[in-house]
C-alpha atoms as a PDB file:
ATOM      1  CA  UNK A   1      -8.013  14.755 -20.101  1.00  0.00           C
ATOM      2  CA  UNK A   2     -10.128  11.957 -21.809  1.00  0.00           C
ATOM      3  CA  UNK A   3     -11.719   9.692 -19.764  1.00  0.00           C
ATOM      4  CA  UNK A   4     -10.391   6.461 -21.354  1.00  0.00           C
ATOM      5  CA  UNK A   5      -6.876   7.667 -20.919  1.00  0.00           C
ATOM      6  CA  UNK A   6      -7.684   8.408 -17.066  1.00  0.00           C
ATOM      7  CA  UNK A   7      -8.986   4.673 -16.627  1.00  0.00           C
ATOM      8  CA  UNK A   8      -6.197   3.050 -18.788  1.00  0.00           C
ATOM      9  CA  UNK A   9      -3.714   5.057 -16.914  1.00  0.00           C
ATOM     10  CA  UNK A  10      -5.298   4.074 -13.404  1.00  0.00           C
ATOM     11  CA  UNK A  11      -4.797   0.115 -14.739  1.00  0.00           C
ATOM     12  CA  UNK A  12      -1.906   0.731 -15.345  1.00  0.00           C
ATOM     13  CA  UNK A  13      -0.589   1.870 -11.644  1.00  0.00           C
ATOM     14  CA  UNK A  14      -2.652  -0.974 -10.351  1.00  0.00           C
ATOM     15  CA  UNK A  15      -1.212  -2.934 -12.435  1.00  0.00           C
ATOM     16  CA  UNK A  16       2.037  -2.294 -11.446  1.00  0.00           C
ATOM     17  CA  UNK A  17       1.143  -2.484  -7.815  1.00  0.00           C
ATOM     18  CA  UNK A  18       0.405  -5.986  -8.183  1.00  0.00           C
ATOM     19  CA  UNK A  19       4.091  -6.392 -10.084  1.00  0.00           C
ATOM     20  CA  UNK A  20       5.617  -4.687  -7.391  1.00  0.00           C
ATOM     21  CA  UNK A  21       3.738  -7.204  -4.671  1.00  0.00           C
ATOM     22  CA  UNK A  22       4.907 -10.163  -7.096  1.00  0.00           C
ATOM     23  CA  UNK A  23       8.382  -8.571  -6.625  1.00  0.00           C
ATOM     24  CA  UNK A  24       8.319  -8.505  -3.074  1.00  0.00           C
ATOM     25  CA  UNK A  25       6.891 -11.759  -2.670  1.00  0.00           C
ATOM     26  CA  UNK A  26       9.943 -13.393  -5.098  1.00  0.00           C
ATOM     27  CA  UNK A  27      12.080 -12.133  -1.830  1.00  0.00           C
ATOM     28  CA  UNK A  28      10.106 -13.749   0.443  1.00  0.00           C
ATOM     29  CA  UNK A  29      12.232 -16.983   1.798  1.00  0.00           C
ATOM     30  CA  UNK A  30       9.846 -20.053   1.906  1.00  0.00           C
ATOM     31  CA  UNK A  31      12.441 -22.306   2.529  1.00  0.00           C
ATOM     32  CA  UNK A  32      12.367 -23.039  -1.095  1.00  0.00           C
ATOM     33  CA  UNK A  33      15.539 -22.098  -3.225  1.00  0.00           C
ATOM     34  CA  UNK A  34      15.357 -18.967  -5.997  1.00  0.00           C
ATOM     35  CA  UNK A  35      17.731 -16.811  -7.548  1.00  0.00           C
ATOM     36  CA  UNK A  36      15.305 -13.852  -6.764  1.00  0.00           C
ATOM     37  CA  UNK A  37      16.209 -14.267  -3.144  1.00  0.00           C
ATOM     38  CA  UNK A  38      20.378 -12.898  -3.915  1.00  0.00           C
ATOM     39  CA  UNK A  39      19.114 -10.542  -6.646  1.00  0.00           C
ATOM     40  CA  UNK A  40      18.664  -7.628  -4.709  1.00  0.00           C
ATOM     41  CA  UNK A  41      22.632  -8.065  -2.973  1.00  0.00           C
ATOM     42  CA  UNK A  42      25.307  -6.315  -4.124  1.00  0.00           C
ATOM     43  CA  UNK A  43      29.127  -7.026  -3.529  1.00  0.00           C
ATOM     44  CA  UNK A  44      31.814  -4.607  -3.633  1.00  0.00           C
ATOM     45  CA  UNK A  45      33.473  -5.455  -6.814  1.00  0.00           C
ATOM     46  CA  UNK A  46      36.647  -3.027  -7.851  1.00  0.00           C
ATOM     47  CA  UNK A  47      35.495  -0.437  -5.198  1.00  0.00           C
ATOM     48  CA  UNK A  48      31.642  -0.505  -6.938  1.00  0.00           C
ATOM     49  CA  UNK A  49      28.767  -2.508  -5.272  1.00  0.00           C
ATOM     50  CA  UNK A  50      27.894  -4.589  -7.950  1.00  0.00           C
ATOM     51  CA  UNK A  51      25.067  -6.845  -7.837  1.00  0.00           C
ATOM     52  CA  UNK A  52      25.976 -10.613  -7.865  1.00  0.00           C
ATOM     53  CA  UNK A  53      24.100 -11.738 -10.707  1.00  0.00           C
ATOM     54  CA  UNK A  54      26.027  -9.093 -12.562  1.00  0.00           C
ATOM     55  CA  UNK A  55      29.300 -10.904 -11.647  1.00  0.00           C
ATOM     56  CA  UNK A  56      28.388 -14.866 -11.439  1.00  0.00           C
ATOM     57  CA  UNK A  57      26.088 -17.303 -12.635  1.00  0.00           C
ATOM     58  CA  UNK A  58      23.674 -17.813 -10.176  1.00  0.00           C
ATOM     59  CA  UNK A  59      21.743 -21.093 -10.495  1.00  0.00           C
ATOM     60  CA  UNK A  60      19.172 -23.881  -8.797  1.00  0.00           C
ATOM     61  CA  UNK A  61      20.092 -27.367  -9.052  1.00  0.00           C
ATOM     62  CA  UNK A  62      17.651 -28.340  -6.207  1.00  0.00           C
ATOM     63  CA  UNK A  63      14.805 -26.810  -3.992  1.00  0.00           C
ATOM     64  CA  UNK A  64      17.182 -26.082  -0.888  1.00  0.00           C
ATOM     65  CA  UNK A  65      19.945 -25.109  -2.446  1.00  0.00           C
ATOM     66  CA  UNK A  66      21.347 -21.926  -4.333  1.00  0.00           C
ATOM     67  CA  UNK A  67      24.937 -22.136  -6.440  1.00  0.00           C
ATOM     68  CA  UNK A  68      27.106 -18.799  -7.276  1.00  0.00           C
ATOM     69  CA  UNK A  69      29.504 -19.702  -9.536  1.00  0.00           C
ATOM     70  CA  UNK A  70      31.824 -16.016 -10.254  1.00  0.00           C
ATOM     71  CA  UNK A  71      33.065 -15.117 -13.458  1.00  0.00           C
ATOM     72  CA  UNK A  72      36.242 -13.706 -11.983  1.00  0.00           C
ATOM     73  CA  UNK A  73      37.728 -15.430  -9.040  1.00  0.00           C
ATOM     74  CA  UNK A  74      38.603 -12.039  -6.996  1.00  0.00           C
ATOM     75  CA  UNK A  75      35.199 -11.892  -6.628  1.00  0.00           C
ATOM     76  CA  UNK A  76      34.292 -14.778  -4.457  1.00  0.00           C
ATOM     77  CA  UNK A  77      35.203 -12.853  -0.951  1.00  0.00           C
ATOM     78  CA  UNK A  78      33.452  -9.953  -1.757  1.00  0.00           C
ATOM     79  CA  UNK A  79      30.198 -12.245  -2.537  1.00  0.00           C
ATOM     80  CA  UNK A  80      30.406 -13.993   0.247  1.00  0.00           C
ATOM     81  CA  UNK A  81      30.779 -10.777   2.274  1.00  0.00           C
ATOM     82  CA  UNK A  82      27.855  -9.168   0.575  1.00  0.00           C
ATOM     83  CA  UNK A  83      25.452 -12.697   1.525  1.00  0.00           C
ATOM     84  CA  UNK A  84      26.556 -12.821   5.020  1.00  0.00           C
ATOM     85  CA  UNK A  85      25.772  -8.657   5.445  1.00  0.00           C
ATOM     86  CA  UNK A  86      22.530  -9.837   3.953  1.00  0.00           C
ATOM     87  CA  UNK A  87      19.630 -10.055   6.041  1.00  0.00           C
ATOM     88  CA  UNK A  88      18.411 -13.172   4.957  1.00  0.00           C
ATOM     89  CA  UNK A  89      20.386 -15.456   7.781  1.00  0.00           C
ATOM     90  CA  UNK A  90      22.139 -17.529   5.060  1.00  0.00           C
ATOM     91  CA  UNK A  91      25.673 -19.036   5.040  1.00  0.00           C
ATOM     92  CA  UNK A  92      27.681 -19.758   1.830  1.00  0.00           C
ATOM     93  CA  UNK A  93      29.782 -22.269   1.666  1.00  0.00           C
ATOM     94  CA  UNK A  94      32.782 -21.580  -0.486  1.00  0.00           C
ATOM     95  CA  UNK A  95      35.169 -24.755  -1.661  1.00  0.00           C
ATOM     96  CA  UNK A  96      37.214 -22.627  -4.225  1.00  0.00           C
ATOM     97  CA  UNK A  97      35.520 -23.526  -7.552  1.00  0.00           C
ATOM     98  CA  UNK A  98      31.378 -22.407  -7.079  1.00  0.00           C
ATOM     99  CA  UNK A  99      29.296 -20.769  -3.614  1.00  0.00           C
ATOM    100  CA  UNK A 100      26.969 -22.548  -2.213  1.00  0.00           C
ATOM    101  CA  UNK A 101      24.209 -21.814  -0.116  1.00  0.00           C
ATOM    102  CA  UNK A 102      21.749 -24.092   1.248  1.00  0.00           C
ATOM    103  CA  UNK A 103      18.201 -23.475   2.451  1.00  0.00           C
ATOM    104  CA  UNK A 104      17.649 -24.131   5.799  1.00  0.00           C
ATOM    105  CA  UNK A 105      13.757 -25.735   6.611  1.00  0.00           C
ATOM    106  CA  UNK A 106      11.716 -23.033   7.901  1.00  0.00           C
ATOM    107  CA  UNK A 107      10.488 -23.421  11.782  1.00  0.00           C
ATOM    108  CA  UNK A 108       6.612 -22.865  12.395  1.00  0.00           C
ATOM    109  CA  UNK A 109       7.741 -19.705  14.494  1.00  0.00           C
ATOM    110  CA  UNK A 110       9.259 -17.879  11.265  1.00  0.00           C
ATOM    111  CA  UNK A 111       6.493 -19.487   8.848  1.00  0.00           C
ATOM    112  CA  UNK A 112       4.165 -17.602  11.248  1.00  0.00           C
ATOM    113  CA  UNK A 113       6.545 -14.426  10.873  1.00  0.00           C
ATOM    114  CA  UNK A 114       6.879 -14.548   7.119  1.00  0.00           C
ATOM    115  CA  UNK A 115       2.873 -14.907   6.673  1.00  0.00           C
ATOM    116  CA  UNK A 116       3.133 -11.176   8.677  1.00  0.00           C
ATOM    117  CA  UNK A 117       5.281  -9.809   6.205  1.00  0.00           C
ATOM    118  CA  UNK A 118       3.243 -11.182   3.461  1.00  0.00           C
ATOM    119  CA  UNK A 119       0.322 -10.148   4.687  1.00  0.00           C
ATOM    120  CA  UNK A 120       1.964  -6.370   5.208  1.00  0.00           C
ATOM    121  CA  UNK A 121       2.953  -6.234   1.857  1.00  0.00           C
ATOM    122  CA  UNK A 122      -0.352  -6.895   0.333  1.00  0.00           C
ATOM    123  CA  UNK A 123      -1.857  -4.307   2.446  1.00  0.00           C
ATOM    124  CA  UNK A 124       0.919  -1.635   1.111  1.00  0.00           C
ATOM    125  CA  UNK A 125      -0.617  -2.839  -1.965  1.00  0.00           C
ATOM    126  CA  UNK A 126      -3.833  -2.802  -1.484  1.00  0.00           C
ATOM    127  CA  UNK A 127      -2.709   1.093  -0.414  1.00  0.00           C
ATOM    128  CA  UNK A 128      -1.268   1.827  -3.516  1.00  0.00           C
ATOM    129  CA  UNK A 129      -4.304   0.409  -5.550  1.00  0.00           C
ATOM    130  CA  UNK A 130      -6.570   2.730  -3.242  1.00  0.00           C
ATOM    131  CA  UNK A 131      -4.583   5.491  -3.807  1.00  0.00           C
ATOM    132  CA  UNK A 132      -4.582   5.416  -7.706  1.00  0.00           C
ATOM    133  CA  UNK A 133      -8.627   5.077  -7.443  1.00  0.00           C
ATOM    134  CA  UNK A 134      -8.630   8.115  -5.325  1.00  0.00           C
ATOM    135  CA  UNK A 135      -6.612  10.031  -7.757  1.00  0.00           C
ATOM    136  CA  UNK A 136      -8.679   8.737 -10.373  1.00  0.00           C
ATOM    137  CA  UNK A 137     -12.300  10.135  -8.800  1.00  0.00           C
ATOM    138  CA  UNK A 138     -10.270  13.158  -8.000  1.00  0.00           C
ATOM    139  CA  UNK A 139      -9.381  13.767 -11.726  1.00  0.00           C
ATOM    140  CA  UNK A 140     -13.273  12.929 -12.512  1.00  0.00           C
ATOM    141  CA  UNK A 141     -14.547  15.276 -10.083  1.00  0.00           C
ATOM    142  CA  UNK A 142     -12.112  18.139 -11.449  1.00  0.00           C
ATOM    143  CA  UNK A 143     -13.112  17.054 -15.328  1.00  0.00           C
ATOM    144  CA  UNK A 144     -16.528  17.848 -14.379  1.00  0.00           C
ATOM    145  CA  UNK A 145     -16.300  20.894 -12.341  1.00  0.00           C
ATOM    146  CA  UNK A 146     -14.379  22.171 -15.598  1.00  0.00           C
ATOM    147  CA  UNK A 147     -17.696  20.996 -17.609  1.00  0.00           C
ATOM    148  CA  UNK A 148     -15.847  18.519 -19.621  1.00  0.00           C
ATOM    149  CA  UNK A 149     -17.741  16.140 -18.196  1.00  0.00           C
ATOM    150  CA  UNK A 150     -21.542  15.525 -16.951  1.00  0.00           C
ATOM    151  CA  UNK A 151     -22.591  14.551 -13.362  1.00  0.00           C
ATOM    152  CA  UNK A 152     -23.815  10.876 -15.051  1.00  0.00           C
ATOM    153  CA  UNK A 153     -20.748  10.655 -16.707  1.00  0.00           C
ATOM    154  CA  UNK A 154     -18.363  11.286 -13.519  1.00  0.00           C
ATOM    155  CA  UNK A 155     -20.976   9.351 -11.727  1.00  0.00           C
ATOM    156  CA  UNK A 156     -20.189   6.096 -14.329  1.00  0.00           C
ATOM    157  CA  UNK A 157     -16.370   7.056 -14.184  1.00  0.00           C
ATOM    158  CA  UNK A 158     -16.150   6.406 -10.443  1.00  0.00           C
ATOM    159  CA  UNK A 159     -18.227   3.315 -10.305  1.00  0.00           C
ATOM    160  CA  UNK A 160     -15.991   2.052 -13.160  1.00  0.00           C
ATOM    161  CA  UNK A 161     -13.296   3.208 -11.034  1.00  0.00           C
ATOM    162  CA  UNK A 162     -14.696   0.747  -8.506  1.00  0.00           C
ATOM    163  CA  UNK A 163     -14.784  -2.198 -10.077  1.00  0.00           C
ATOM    164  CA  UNK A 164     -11.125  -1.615 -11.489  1.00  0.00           C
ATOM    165  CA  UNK A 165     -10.512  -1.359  -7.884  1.00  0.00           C
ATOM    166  CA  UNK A 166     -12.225  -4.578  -6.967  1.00  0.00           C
ATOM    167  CA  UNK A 167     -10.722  -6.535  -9.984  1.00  0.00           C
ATOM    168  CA  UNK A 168      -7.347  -5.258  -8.682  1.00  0.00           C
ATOM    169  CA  UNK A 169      -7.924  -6.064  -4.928  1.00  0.00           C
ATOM    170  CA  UNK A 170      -9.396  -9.308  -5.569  1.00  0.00           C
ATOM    171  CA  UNK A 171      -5.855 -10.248  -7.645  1.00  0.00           C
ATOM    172  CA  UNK A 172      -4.123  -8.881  -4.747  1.00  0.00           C
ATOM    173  CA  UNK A 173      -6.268 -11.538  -2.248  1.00  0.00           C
ATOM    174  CA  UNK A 174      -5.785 -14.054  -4.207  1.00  0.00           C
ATOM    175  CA  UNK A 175      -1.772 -13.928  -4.716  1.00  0.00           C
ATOM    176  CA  UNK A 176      -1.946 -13.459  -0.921  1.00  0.00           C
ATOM    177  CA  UNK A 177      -3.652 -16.674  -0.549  1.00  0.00           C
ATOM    178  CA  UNK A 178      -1.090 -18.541  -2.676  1.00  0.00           C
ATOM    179  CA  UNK A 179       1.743 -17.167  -0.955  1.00  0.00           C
ATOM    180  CA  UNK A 180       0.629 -17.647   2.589  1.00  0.00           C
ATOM    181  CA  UNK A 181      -0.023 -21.133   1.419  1.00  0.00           C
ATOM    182  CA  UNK A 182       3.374 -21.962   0.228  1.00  0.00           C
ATOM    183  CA  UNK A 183       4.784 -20.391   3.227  1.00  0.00           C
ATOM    184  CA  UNK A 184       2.976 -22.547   5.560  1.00  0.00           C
ATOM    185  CA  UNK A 185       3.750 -25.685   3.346  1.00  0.00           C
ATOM    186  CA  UNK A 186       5.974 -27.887   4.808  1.00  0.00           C
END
């Protein structure tokens, strides 16, 4: 294995570990509305869990509120099932034509709780990031106990590694930040 194609494939699982926080974080309820907080529930539509995008437009006319509007009417009991099984402690509010759901504010006590999850996902993260630079001096090590590469050379590969690393973490801090901030925003 070529060096550049170990470091450009340890970017790239970094790199995803920071999508995959982003991800996670688009989940998080802050008390502001998003269409990434129903993306993840599925309804039982015709005997198949569907997911709700799949089967309404799902839209944001304001910051507290969230409107499902199904394609097919059948499916606005099973959608409102499928929210209320959520876990997210919403209620939709169904008046025939379009769903809606509607924010509640956040009290200090959960702004305090959600900062915990935050802060657990960034450390699952910051896991993941460690783990793909431990793979990475793992593969240098082996590369030069097979001679393909010199002590120097694995030497400069892992401090490389390193700052990859550091770039990576640093990112992860500093979405971290901006989350806990809007969490805590009132």
């Amino acid at each position: 294995m070529d060096m550049d194609i170990l470091f450009l494939d340890a970017e790239e699982r970094m790199s995803k570990a920071v999508a995959s926080l982003d991800k996670e974080f688009a989940k998080l309820r802050t008390g502001r509305a998003t269409t990434a907080l129903v993306d993840n529930i599925k309804a039982e539509y015709y005997g198949t869990p569907t997911p709700i995008s799949q089967m309404a437009s799902v839209t944001v006319p304001d910051s507290r509120t969230i409107t499902i509007q199904p394609w097919d009417k059948s499916g606005f009991s099973a959608i409102e099932k499928a929210i209320l099984k959520s876990d997210l402690g919403l209620t939709p509010i169904n008046d025939g034509k379009i769903i809606r759901i509607t924010i509640p504010a956040l009290t200090e006590e959960r702004r305090k709780e959600l900062v915990k999850v935050a802060r657990k996902y960034v450390e699952d993260a910051k896991v993941a990031v460690r783990n793909v630079r431990r793979d990475a001096n793992d593969s240098l090590k082996k590369m030069e106990k097979e001679k393909e590469i010199s002590e120097d050379e694995r030497k400069k590969g892992e401090e490389d590694v390193q700052k990859l690393t550091d770039k990576y973490v640093a990112l992860l801090d500093k979405s971290s930040a901006a989350k806990e901030k809007e969490i805590l925003e009132i």
